[in-house]
ModelCIF file with pLDDT and N, C-alpha, C, O atoms, coordinates in Angstrom:
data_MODEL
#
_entry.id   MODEL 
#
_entity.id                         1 
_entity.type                       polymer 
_entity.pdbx_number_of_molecules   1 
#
_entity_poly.entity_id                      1 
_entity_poly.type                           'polypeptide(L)' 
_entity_poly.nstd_linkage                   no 
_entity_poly.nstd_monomer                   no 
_entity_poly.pdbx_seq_one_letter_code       
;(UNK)(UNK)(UNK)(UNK)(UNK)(UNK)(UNK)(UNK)(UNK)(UNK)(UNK)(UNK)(UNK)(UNK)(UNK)(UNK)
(UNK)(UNK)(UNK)(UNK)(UNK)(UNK)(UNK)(UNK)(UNK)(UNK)(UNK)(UNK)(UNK)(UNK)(UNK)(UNK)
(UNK)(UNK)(UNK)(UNK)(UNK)(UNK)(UNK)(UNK)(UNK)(UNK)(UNK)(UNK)(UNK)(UNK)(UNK)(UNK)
;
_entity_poly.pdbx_seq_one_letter_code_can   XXXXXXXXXXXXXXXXXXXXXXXXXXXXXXXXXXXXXXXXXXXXXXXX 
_entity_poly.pdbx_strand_id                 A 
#
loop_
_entity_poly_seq.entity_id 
_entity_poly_seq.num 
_entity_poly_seq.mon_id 
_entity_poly_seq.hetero 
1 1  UNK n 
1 2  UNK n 
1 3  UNK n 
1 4  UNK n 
1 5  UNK n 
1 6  UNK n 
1 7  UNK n 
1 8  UNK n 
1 9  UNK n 
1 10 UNK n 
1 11 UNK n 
1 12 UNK n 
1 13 UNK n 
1 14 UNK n 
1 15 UNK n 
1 16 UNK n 
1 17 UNK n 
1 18 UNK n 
1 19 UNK n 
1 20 UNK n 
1 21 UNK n 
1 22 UNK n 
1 23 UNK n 
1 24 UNK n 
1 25 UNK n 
1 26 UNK n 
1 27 UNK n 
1 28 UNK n 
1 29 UNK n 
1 30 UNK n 
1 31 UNK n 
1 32 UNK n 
1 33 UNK n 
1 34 UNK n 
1 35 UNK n 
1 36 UNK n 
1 37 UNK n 
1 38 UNK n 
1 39 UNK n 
1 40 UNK n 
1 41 UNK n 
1 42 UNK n 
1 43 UNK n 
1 44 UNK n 
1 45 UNK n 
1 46 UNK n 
1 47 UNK n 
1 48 UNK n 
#
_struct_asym.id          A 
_struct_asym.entity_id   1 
#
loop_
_ma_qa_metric.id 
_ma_qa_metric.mode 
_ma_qa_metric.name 
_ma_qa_metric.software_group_id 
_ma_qa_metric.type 
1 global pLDDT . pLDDT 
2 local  pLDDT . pLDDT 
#
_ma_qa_metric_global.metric_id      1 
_ma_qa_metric_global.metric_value   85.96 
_ma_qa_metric_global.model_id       1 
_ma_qa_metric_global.ordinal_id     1 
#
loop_
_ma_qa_metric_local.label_asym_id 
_ma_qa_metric_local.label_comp_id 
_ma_qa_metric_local.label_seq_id 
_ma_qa_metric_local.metric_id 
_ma_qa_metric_local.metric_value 
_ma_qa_metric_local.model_id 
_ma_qa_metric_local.ordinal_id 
A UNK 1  2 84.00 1 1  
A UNK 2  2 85.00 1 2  
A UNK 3  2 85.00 1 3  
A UNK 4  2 83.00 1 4  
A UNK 5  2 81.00 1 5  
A UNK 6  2 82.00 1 6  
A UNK 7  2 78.00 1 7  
A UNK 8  2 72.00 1 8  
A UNK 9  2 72.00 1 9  
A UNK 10 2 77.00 1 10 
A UNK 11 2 73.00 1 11 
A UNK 12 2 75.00 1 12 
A UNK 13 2 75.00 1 13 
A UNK 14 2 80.00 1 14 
A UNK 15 2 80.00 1 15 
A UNK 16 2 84.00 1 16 
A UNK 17 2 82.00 1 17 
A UNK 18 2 85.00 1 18 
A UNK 19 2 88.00 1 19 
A UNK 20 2 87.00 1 20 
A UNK 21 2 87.00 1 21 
A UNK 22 2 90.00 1 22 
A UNK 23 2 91.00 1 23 
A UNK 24 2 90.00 1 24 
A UNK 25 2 90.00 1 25 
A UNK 26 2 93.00 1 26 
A UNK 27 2 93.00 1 27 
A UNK 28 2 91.00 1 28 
A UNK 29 2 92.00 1 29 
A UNK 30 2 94.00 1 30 
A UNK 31 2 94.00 1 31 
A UNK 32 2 93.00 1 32 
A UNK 33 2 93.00 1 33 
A UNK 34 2 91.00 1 34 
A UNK 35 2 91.00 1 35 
A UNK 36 2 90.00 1 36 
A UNK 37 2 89.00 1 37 
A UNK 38 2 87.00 1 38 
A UNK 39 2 86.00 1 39 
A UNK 40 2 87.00 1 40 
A UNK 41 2 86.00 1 41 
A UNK 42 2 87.00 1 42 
A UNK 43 2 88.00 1 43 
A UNK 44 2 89.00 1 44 
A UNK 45 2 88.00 1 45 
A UNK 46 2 92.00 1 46 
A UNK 47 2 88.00 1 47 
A UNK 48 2 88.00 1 48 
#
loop_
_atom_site.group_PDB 
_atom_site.id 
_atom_site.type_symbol 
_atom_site.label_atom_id 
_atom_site.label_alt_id 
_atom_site.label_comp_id 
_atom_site.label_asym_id 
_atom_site.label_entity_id 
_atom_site.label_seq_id 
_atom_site.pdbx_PDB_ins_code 
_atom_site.Cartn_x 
_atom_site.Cartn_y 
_atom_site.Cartn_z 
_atom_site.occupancy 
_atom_site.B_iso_or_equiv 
_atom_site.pdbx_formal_charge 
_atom_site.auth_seq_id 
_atom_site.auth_comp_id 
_atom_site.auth_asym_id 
_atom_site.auth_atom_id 
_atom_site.pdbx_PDB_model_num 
ATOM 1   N N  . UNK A 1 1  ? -13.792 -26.392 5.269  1.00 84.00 ? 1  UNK A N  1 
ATOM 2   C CA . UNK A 1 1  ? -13.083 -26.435 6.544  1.00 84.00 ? 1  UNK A CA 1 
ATOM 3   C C  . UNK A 1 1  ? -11.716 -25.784 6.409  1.00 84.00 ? 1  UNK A C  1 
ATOM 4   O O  . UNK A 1 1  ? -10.946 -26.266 5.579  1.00 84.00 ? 1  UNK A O  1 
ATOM 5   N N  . UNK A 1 2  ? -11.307 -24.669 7.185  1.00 85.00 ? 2  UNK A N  1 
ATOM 6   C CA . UNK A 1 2  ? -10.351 -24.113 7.431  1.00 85.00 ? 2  UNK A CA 1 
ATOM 7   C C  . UNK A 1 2  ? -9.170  -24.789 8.353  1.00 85.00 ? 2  UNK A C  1 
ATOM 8   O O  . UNK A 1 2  ? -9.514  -24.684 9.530  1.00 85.00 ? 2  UNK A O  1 
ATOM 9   N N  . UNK A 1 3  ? -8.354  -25.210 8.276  1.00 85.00 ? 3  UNK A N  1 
ATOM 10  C CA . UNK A 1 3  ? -7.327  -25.603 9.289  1.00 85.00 ? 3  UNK A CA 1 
ATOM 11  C C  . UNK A 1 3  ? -6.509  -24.948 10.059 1.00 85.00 ? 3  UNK A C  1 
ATOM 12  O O  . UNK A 1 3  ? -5.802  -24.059 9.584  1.00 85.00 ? 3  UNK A O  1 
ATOM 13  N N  . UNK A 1 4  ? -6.474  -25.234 11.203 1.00 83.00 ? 4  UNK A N  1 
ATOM 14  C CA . UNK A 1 4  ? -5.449  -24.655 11.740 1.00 83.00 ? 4  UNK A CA 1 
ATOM 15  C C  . UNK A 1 4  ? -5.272  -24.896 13.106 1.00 83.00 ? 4  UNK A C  1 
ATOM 16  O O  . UNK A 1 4  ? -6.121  -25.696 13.499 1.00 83.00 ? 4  UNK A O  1 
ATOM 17  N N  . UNK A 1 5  ? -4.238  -24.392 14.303 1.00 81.00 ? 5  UNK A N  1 
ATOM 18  C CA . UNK A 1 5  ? -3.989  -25.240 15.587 1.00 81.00 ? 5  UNK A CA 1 
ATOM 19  C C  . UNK A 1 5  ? -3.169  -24.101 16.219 1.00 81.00 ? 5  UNK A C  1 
ATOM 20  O O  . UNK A 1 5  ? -2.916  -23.020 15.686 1.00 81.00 ? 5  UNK A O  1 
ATOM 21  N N  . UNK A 1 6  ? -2.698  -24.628 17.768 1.00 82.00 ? 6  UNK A N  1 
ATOM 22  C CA . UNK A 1 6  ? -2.436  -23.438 18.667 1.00 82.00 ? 6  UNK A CA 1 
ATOM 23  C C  . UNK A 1 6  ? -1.286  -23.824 18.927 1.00 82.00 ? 6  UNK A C  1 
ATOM 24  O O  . UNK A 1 6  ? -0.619  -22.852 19.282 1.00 82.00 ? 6  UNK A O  1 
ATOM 25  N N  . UNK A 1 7  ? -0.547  -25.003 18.934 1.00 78.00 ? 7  UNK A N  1 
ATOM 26  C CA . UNK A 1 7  ? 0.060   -25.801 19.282 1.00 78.00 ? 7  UNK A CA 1 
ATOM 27  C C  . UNK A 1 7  ? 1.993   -25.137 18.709 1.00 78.00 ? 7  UNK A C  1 
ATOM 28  O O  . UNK A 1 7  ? 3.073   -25.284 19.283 1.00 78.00 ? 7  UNK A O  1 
ATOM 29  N N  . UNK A 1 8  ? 1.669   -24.501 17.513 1.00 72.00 ? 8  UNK A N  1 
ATOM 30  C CA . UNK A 1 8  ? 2.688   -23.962 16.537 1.00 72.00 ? 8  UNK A CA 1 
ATOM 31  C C  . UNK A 1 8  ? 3.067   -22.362 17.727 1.00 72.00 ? 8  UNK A C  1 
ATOM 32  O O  . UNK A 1 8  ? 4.174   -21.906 18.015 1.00 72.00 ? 8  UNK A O  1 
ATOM 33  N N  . UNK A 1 9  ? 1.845   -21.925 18.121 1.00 72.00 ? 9  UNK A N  1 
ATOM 34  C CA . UNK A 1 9  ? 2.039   -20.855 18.542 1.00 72.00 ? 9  UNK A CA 1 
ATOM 35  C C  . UNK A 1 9  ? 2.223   -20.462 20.119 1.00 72.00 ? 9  UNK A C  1 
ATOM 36  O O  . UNK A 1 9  ? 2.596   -19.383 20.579 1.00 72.00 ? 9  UNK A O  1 
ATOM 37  N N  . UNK A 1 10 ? 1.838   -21.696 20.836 1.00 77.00 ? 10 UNK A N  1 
ATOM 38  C CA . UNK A 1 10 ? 2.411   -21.790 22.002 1.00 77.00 ? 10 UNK A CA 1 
ATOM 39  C C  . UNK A 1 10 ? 2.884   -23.043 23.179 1.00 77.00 ? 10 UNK A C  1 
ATOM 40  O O  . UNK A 1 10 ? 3.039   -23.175 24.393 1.00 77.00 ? 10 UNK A O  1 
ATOM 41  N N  . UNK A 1 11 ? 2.985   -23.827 21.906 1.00 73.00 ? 11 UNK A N  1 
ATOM 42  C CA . UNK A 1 11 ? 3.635   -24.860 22.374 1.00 73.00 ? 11 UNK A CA 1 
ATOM 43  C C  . UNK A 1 11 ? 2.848   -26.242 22.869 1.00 73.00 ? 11 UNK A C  1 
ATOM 44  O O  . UNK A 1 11 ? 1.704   -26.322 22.422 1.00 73.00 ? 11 UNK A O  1 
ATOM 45  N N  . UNK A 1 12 ? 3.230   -27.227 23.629 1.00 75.00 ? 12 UNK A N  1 
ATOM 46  C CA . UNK A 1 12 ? 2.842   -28.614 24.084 1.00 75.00 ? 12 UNK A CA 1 
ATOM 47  C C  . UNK A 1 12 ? 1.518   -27.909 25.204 1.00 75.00 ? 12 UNK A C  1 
ATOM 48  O O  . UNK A 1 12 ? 1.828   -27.630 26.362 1.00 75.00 ? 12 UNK A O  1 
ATOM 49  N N  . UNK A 1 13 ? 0.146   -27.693 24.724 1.00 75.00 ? 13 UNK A N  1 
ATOM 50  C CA . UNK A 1 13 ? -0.710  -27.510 25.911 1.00 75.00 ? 13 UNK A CA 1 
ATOM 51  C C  . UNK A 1 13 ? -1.535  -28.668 27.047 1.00 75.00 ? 13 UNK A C  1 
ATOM 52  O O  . UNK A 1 13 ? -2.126  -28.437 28.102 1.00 75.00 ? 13 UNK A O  1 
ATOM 53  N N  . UNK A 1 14 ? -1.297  -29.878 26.367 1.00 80.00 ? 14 UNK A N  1 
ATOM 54  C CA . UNK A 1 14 ? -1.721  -31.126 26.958 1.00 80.00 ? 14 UNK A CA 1 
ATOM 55  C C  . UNK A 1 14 ? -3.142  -31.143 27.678 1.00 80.00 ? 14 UNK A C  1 
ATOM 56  O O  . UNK A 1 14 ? -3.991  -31.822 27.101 1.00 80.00 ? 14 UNK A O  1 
ATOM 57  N N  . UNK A 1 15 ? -3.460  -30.619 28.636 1.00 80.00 ? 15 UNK A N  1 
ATOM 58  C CA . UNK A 1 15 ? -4.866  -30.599 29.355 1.00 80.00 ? 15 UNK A CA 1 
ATOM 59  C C  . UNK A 1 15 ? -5.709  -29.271 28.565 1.00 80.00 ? 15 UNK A C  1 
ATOM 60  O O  . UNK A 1 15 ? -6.919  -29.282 28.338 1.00 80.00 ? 15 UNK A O  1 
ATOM 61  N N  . UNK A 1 16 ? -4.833  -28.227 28.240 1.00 84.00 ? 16 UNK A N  1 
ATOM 62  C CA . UNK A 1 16 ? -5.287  -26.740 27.811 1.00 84.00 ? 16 UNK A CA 1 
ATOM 63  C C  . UNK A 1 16 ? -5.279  -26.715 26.666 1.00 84.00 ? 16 UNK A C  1 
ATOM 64  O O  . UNK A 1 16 ? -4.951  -25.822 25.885 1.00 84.00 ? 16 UNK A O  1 
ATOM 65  N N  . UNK A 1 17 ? -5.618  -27.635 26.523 1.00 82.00 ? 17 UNK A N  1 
ATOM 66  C CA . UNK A 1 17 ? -5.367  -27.919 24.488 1.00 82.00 ? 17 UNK A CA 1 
ATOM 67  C C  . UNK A 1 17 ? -6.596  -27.316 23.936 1.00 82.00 ? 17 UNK A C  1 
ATOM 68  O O  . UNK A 1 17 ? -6.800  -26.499 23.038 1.00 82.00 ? 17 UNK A O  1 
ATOM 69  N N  . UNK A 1 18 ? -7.359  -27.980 24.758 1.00 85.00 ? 18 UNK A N  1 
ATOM 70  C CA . UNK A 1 18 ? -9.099  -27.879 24.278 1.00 85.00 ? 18 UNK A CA 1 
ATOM 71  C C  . UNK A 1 18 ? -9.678  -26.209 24.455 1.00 85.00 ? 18 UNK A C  1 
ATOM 72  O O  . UNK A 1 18 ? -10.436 -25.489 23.804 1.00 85.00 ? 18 UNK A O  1 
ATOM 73  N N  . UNK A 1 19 ? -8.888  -26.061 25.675 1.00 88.00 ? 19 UNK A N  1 
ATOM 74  C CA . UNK A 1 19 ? -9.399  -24.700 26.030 1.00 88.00 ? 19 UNK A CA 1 
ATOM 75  C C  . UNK A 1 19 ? -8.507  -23.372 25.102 1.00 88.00 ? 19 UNK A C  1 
ATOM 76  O O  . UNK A 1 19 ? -9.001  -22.261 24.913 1.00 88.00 ? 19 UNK A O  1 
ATOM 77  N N  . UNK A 1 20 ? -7.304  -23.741 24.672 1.00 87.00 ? 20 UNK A N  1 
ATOM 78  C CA . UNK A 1 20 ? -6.844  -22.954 23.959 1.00 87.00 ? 20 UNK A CA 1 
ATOM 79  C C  . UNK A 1 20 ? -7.624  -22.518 22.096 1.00 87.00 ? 20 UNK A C  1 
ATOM 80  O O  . UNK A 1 20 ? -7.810  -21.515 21.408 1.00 87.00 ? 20 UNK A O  1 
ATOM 81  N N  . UNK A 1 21 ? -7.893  -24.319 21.983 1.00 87.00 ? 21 UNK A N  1 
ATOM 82  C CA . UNK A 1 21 ? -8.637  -24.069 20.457 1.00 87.00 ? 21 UNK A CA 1 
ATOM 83  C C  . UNK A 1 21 ? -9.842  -23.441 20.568 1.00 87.00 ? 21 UNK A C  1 
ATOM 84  O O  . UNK A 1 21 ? -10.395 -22.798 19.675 1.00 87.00 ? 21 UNK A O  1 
ATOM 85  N N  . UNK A 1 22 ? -10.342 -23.680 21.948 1.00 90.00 ? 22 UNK A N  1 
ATOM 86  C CA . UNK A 1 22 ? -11.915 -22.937 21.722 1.00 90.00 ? 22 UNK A CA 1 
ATOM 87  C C  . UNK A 1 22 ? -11.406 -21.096 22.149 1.00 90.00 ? 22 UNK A C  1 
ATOM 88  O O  . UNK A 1 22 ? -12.403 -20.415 22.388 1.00 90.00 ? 22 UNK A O  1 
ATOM 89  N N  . UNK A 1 23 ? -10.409 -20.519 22.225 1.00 91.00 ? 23 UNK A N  1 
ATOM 90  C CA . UNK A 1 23 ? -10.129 -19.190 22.741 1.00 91.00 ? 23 UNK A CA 1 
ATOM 91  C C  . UNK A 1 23 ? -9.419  -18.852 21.474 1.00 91.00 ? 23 UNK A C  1 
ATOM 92  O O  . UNK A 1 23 ? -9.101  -17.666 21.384 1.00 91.00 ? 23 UNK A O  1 
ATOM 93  N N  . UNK A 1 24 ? -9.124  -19.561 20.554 1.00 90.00 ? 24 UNK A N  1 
ATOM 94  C CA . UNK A 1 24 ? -9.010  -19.423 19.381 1.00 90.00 ? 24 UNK A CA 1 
ATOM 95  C C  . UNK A 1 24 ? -9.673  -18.982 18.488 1.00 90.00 ? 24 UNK A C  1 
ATOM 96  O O  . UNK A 1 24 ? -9.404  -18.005 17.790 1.00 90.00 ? 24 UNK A O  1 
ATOM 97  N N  . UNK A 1 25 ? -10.929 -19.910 18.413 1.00 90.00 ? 25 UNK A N  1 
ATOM 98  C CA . UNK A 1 25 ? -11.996 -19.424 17.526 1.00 90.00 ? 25 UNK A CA 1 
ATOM 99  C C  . UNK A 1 25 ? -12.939 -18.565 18.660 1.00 90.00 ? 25 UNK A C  1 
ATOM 100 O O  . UNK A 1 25 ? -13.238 -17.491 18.139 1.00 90.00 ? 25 UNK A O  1 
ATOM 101 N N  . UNK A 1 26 ? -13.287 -18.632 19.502 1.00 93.00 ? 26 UNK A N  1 
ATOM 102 C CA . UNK A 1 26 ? -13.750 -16.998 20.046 1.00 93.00 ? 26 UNK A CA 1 
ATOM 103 C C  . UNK A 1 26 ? -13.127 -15.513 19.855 1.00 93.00 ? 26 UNK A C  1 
ATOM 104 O O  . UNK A 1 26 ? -13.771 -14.464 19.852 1.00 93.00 ? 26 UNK A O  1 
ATOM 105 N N  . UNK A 1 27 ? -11.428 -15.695 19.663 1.00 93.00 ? 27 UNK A N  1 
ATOM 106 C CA . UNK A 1 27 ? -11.021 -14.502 19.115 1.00 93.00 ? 27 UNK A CA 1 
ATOM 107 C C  . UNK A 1 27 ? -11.142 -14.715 17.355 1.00 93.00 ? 27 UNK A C  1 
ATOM 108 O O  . UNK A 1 27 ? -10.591 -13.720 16.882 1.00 93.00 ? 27 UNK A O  1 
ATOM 109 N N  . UNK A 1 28 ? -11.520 -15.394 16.490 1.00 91.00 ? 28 UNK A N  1 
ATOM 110 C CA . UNK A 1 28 ? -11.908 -15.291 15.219 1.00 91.00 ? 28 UNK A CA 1 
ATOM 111 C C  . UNK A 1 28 ? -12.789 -14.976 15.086 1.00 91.00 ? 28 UNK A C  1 
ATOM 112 O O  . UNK A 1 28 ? -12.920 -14.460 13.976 1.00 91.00 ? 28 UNK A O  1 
ATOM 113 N N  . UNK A 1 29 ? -14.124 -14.977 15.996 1.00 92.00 ? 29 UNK A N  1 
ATOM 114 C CA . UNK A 1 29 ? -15.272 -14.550 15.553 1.00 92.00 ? 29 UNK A CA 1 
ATOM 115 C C  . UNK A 1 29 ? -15.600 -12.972 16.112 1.00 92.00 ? 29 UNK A C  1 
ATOM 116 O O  . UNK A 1 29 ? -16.183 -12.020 15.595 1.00 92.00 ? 29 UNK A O  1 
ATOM 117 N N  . UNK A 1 30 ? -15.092 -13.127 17.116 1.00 94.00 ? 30 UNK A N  1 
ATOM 118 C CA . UNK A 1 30 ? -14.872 -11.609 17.777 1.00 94.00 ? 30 UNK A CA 1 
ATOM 119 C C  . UNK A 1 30 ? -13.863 -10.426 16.698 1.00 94.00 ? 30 UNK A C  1 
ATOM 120 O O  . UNK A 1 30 ? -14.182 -9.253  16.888 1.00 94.00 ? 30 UNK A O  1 
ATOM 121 N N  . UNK A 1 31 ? -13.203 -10.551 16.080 1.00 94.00 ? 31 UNK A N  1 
ATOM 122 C CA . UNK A 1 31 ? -12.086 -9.876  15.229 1.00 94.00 ? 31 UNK A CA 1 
ATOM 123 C C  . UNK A 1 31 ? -12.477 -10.244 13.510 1.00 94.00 ? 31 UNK A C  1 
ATOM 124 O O  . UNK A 1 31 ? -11.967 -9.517  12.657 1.00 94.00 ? 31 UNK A O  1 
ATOM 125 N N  . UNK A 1 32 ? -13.231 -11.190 13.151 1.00 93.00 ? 32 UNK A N  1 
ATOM 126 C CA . UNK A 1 32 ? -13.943 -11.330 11.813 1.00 93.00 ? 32 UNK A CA 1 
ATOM 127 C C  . UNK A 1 32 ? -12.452 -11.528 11.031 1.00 93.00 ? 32 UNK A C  1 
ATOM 128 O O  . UNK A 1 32 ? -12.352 -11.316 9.822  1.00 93.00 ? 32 UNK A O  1 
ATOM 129 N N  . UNK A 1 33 ? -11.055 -12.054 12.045 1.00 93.00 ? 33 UNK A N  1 
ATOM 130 C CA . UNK A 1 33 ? -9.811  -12.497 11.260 1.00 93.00 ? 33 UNK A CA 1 
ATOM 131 C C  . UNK A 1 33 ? -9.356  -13.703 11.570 1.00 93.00 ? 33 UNK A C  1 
ATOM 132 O O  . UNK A 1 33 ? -9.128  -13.984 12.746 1.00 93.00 ? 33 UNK A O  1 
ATOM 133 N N  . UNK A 1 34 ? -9.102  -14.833 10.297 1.00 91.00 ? 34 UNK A N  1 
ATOM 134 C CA . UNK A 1 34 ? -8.495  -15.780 10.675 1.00 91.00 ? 34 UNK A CA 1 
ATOM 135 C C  . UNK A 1 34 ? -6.729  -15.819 10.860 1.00 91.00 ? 34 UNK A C  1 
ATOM 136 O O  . UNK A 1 34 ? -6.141  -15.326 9.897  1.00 91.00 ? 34 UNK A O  1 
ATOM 137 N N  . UNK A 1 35 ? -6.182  -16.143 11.549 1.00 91.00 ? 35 UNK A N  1 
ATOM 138 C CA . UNK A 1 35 ? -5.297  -16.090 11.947 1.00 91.00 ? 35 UNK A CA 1 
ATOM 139 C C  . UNK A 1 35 ? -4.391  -17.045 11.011 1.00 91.00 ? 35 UNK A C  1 
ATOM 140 O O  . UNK A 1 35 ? -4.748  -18.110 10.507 1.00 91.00 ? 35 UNK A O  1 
ATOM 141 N N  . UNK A 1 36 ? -3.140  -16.414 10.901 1.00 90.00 ? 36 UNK A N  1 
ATOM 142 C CA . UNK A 1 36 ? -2.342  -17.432 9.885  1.00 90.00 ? 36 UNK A CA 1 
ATOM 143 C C  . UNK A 1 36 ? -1.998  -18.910 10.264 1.00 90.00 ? 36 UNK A C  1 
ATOM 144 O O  . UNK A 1 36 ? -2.341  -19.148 11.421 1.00 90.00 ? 36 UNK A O  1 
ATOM 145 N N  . UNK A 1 37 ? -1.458  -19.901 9.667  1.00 89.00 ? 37 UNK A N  1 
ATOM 146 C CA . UNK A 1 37 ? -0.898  -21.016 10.706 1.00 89.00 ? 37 UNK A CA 1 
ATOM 147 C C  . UNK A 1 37 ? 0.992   -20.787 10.583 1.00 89.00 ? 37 UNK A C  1 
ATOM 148 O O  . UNK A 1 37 ? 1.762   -20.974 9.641  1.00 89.00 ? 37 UNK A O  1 
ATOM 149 N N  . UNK A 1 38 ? 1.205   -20.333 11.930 1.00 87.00 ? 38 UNK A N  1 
ATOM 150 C CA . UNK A 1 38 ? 2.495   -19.699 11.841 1.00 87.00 ? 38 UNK A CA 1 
ATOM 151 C C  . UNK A 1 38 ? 3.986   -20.750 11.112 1.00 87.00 ? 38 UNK A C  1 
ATOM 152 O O  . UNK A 1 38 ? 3.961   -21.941 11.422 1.00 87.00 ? 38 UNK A O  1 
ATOM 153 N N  . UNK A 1 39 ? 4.800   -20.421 10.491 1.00 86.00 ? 39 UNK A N  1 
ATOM 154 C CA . UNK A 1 39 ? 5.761   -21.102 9.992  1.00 86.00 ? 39 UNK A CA 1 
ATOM 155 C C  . UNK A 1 39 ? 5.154   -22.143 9.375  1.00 86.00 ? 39 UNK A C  1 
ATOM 156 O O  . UNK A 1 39 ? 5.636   -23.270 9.491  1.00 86.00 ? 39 UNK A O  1 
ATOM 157 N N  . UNK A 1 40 ? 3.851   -21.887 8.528  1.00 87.00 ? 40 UNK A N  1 
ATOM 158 C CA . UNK A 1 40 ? 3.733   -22.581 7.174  1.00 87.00 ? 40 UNK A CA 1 
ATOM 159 C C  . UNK A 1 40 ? 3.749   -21.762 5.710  1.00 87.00 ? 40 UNK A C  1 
ATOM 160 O O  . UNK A 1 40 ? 3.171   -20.684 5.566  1.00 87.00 ? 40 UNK A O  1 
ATOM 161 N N  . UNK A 1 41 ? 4.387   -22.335 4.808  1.00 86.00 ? 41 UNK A N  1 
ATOM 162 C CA . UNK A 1 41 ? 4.250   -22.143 3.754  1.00 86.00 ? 41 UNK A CA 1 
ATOM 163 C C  . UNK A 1 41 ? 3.639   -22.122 2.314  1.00 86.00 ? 41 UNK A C  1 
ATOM 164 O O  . UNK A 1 41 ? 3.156   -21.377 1.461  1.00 86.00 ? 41 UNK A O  1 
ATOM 165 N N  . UNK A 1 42 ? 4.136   -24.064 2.734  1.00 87.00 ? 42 UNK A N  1 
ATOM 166 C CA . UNK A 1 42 ? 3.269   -25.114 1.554  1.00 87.00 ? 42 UNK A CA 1 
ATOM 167 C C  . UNK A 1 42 ? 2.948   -25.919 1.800  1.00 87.00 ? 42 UNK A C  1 
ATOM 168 O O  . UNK A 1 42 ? 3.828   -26.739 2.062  1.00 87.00 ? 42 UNK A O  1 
ATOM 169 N N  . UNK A 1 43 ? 1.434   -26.421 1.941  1.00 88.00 ? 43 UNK A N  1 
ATOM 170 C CA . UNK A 1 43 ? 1.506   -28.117 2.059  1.00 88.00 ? 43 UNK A CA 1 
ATOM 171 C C  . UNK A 1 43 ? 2.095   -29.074 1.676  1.00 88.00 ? 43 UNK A C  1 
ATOM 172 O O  . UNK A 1 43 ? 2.932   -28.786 0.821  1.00 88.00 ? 43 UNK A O  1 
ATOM 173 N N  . UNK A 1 44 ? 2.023   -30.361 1.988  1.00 89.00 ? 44 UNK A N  1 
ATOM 174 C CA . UNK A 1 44 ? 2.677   -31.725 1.734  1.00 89.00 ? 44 UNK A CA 1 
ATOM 175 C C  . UNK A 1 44 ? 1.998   -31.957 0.535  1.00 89.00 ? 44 UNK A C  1 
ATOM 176 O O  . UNK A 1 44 ? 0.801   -32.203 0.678  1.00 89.00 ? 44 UNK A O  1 
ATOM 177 N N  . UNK A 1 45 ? 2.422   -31.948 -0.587 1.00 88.00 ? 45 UNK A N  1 
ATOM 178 C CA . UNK A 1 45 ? 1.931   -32.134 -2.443 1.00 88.00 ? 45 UNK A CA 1 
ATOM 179 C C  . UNK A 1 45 ? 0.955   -33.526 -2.308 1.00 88.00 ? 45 UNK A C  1 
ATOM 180 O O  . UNK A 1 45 ? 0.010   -33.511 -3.097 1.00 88.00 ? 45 UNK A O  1 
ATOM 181 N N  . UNK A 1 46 ? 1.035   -34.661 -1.476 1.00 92.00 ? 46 UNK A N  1 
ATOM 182 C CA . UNK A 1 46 ? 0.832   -35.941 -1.229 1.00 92.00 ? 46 UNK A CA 1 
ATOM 183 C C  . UNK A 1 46 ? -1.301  -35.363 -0.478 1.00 92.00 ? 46 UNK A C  1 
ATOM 184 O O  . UNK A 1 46 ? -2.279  -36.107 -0.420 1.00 92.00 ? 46 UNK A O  1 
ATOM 185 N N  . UNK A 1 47 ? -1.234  -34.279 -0.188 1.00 88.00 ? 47 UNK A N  1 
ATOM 186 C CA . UNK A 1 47 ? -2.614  -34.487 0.832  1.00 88.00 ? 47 UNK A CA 1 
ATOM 187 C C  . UNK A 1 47 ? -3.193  -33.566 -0.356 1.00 88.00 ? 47 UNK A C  1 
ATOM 188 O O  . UNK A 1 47 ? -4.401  -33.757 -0.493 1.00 88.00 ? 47 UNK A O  1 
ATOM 189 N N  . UNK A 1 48 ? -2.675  -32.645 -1.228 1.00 88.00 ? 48 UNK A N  1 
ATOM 190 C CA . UNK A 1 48 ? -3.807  -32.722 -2.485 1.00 88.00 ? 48 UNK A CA 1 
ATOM 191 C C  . UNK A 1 48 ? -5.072  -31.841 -1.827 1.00 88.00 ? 48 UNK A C  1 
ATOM 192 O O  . UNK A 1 48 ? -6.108  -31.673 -2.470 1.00 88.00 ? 48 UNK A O  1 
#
């Protein structure tokens, strides 16, 4: 499982949440690119 969210990249979507993650992975499969998760670096050492 790959992680990642929309939320970093355009903010509080509340009702459009759902519809944003699924327009997410329709442009990943369409473009064969996963997209970075913006302004991360390193994980939290604790989640391992």
């Amino acid at each position: 499982c790959i992680i990642g969210g929309v939320k970093a990249n355009i903010g509080h979507a509340n009702h459009a949440a759902g519809v944003a993650g699924f327009l997410k992975v329709c442009k990943i499969l369409q473009n064969k690119i996963i997209p970075p998760q913006i302004n991360f670096t390193n994980p939290n050492s604790n989640l391992n």
